[in-house]
Protein backbone atom coordinates (compact mmCIF):
# COMPACT_ATOMS: atom_id res chain seq x y z
CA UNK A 1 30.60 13.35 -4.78
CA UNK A 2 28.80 16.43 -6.12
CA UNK A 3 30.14 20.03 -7.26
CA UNK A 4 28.53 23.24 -6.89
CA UNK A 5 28.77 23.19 -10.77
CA UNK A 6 26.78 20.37 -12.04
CA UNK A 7 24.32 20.67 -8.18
CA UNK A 8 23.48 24.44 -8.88
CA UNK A 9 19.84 25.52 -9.10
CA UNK A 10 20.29 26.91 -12.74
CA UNK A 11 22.21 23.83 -13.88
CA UNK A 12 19.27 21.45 -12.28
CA UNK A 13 16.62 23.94 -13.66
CA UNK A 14 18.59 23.39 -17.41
CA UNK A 15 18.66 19.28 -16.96
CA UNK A 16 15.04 19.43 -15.58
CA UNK A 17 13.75 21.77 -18.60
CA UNK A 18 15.33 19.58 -20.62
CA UNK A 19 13.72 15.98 -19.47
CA UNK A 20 10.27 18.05 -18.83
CA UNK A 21 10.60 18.65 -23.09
CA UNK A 22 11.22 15.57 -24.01
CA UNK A 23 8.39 14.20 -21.82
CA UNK A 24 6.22 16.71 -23.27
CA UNK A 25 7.19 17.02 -26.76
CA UNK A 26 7.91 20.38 -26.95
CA UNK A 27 11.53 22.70 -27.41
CA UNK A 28 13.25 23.48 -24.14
CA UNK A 29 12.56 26.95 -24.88
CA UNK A 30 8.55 26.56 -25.08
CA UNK A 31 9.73 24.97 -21.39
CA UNK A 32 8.56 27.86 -18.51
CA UNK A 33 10.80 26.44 -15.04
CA UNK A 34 7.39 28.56 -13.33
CA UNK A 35 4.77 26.56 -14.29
CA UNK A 36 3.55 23.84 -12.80
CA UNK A 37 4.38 20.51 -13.91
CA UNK A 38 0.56 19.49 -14.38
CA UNK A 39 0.13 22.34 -16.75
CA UNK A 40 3.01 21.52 -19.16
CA UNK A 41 1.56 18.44 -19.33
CA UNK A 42 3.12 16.27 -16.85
CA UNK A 43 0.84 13.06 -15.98
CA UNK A 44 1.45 10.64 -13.25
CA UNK A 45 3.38 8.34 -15.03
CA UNK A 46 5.59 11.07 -16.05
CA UNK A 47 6.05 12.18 -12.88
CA UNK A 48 6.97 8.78 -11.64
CA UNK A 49 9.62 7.96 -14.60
CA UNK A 50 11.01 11.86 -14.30
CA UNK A 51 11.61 11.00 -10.52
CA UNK A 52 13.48 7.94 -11.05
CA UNK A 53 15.44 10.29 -13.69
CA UNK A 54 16.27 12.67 -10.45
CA UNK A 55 17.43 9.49 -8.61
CA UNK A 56 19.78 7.97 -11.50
CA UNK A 57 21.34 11.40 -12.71
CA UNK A 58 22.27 12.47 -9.06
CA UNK A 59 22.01 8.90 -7.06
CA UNK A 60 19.48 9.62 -4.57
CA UNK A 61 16.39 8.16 -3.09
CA UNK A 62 13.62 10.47 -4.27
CA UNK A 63 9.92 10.04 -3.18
CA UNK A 64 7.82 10.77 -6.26
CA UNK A 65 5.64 13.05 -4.40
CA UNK A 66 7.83 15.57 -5.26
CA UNK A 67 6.64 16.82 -7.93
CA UNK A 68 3.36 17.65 -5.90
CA UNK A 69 5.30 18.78 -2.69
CA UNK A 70 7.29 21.06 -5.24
CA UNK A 71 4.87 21.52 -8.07
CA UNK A 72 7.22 23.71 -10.80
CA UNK A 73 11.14 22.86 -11.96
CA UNK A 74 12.07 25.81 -10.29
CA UNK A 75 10.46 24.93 -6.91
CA UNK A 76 12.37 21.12 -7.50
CA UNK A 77 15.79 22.66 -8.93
CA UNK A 78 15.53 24.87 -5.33
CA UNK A 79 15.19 21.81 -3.62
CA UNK A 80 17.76 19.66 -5.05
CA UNK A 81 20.21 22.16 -5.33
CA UNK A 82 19.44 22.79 -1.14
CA UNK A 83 19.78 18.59 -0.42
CA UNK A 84 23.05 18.75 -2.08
CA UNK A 85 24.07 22.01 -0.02
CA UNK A 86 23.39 20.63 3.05
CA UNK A 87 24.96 16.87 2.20
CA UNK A 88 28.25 18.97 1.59
């Protein structure tokens, strides 16, 4: 199942700065987990393929309205990191 390790809000924040980068061409570090995702440059399409990321990396069913129900990676890494708390 999951561990508090890899399921933690930093470590989600980390993978999520990560995949936001490469989706947006840009260093993890130029990467703010604050901002929101339409603002860094996140499209619809984006959003869509970054959801079914969420879903393969942790093997759930994610709708891919999250990203506008929880608009920044924080706000997502919160969430996640809360779904796996309460599945334990």
């Amino acid at each position: 199942m999951f561990n508090a390790h890899t399921t933690s809000p930093k470590t989600i924040e980390g993978w999520l700065v990560q995949r936001v980068a490469d989706y947006t061409e840009r260093a993890p570090h130029q990467v703010d987990p604050a901002t929101p995702l339409s603002e860094l440059g996140i499209d619809s399409v984006s959003a869509v393929n970054l959801c079914g990321e969420i879903e393969d990396r942790w093997s759930l069913d994610i709708d891919p309205t999250l990203v506008f129900d929880y608009p920044t990676i924080a706000r997502i890494a919160t969430f996640l990191a809360d779904e796996f708390a309460a599945a334990a």
